[in-house]
N, C-alpha and C. Protein backbone atom coordinates (compact mmCIF):
# COMPACT_ATOMS: atom_id res chain seq x y z
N UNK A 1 -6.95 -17.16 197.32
CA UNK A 1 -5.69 -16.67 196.79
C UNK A 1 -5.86 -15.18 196.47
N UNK A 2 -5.02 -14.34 196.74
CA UNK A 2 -5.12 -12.72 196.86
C UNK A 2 -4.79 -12.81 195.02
N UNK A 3 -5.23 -11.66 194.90
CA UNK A 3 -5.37 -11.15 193.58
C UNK A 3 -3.79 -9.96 193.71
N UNK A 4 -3.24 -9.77 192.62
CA UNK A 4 -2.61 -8.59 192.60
C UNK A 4 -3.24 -7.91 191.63
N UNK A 5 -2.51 -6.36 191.59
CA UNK A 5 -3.30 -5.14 190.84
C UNK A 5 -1.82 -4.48 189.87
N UNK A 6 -0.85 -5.94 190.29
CA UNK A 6 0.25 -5.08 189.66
C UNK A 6 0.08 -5.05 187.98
N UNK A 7 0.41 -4.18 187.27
CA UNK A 7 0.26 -4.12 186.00
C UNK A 7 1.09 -4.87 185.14
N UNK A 8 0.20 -6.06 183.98
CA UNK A 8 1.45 -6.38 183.07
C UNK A 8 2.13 -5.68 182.15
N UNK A 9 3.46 -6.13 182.11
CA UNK A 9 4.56 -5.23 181.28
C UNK A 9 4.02 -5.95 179.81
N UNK A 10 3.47 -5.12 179.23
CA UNK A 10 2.98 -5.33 177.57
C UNK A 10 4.22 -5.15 176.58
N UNK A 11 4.89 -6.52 176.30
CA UNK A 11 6.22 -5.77 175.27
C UNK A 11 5.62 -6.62 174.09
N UNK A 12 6.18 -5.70 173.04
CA UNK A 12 6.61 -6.03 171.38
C UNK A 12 7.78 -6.73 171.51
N UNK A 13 7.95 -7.69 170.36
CA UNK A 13 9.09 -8.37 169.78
C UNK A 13 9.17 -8.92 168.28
N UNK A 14 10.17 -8.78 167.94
CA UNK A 14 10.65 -9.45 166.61
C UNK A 14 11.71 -9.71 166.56
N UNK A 15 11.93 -10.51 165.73
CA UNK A 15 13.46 -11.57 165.84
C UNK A 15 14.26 -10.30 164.52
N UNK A 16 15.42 -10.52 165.07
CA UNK A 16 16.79 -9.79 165.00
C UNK A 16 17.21 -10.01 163.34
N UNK A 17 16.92 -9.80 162.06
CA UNK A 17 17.47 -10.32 161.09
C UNK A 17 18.86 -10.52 160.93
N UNK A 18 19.43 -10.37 161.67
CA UNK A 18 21.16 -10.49 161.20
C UNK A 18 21.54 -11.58 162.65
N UNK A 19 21.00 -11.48 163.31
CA UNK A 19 21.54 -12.78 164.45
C UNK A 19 20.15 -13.50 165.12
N UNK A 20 19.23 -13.30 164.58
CA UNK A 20 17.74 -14.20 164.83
C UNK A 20 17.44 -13.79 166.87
N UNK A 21 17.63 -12.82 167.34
CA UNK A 21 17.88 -12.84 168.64
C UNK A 21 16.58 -11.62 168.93
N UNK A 22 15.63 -12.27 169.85
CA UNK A 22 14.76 -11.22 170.50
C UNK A 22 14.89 -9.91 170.67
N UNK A 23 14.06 -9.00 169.49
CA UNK A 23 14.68 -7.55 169.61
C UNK A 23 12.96 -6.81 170.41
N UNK A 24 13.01 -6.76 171.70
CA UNK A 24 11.59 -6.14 172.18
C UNK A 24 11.96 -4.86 172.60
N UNK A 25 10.35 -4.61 172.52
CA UNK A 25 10.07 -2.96 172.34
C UNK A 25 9.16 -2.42 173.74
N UNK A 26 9.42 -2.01 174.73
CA UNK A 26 8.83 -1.44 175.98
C UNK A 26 7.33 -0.41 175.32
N UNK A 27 7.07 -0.43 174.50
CA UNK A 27 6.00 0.55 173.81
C UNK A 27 6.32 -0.05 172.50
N UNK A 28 4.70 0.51 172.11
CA UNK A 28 4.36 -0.13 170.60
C UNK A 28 5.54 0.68 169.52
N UNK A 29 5.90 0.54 169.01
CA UNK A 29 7.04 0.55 167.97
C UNK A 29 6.48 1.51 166.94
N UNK A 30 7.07 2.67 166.20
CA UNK A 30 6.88 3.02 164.95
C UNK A 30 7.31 2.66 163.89
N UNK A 31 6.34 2.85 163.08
CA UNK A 31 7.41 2.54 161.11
C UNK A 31 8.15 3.47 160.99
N UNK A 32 9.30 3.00 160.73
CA UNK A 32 10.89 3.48 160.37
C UNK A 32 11.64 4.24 161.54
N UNK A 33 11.14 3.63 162.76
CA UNK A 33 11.89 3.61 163.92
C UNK A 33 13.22 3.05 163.89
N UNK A 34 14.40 3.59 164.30
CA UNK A 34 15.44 2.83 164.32
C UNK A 34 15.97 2.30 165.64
N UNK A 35 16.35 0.83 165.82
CA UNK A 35 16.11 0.36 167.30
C UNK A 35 17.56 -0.44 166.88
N UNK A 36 18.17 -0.97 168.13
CA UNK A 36 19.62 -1.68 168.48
C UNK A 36 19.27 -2.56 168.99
N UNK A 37 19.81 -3.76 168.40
CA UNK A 37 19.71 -5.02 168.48
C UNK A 37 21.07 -5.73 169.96
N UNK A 38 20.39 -5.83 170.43
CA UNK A 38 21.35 -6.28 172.06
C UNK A 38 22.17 -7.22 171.89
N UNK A 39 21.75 -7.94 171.18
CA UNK A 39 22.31 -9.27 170.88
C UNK A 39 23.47 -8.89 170.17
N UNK A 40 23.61 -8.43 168.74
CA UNK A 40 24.82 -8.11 167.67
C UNK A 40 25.30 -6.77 167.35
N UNK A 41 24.32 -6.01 168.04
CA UNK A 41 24.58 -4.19 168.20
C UNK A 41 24.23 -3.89 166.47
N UNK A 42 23.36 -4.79 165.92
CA UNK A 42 22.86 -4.25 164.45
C UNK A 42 22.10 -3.35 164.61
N UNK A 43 21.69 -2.09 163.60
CA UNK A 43 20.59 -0.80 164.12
C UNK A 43 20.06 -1.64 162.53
N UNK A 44 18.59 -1.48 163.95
CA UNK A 44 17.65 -1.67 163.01
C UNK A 44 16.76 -1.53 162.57
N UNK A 45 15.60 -1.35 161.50
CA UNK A 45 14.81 0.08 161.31
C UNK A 45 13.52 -1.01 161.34
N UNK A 46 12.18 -0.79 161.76
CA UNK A 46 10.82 -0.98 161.82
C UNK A 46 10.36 -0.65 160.59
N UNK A 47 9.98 -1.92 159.77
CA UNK A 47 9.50 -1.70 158.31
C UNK A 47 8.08 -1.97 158.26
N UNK A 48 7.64 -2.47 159.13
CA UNK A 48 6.37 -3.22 159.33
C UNK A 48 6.20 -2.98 160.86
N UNK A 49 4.56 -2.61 161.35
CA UNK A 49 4.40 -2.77 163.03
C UNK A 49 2.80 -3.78 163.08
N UNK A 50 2.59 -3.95 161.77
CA UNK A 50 1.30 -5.63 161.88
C UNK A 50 1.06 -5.93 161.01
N UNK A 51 2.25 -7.29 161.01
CA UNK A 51 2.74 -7.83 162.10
C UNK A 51 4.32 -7.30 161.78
N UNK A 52 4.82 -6.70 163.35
CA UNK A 52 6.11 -5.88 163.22
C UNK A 52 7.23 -7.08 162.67
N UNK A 53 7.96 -6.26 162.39
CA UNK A 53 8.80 -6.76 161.21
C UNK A 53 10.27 -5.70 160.87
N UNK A 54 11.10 -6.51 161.07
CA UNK A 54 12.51 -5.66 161.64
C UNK A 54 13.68 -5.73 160.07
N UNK A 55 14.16 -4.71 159.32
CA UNK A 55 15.16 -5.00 158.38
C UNK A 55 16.19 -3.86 158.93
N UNK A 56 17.53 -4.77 158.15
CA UNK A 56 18.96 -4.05 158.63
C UNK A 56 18.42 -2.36 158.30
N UNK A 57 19.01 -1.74 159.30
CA UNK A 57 18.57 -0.24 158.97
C UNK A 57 19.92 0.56 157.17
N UNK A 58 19.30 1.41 156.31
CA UNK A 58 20.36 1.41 155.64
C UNK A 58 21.62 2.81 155.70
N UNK A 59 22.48 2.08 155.81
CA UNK A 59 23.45 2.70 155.72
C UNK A 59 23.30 4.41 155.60
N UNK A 60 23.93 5.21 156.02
CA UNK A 60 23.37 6.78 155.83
C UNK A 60 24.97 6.71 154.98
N UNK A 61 24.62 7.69 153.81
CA UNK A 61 25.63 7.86 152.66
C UNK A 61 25.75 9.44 152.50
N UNK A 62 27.07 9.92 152.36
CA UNK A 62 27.50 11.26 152.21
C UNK A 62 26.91 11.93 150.89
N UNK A 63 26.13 13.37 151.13
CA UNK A 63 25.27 14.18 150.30
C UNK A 63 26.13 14.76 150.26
N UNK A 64 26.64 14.75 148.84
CA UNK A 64 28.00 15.50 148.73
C UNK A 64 27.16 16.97 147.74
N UNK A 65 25.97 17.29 147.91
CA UNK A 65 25.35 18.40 147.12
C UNK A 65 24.89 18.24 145.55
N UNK A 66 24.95 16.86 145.16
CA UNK A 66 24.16 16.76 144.04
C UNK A 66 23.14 16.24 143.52
């Protein structure tokens, strides 16, 4: 049986906190990366990368200068 030399695709994953749905990562992931969830279009931020670990990203709030 022939061997191939094709390379495996190495992905990250963690489940989706707001709809439990496979959120993978084509490259290893950073802490406080913000990534989009395919499944529910939630953005969601990398709180943890071992073992990675996905929370709702928070809200950005108006700096009104004080």
């Amino acid at each position: 049986m022939p061997e191939t030399n094709a390379p495996a695709v190495a992905t990250t994953a963690a489940a989706c906190p707001e709809c439990n749905a496979e959120v993978a990562f084509d490259r290893a992931p950073r802490r406080h990366e913000i990534a989009r969830c395919r499944a529910c279009a939630a953005e969601l931020e990398v709180t943890s990368t071992d073992p990675l670990s996905l929370e709702l990203a928070p809200e950005v709030e108006e700096d009104w200068g004080e």
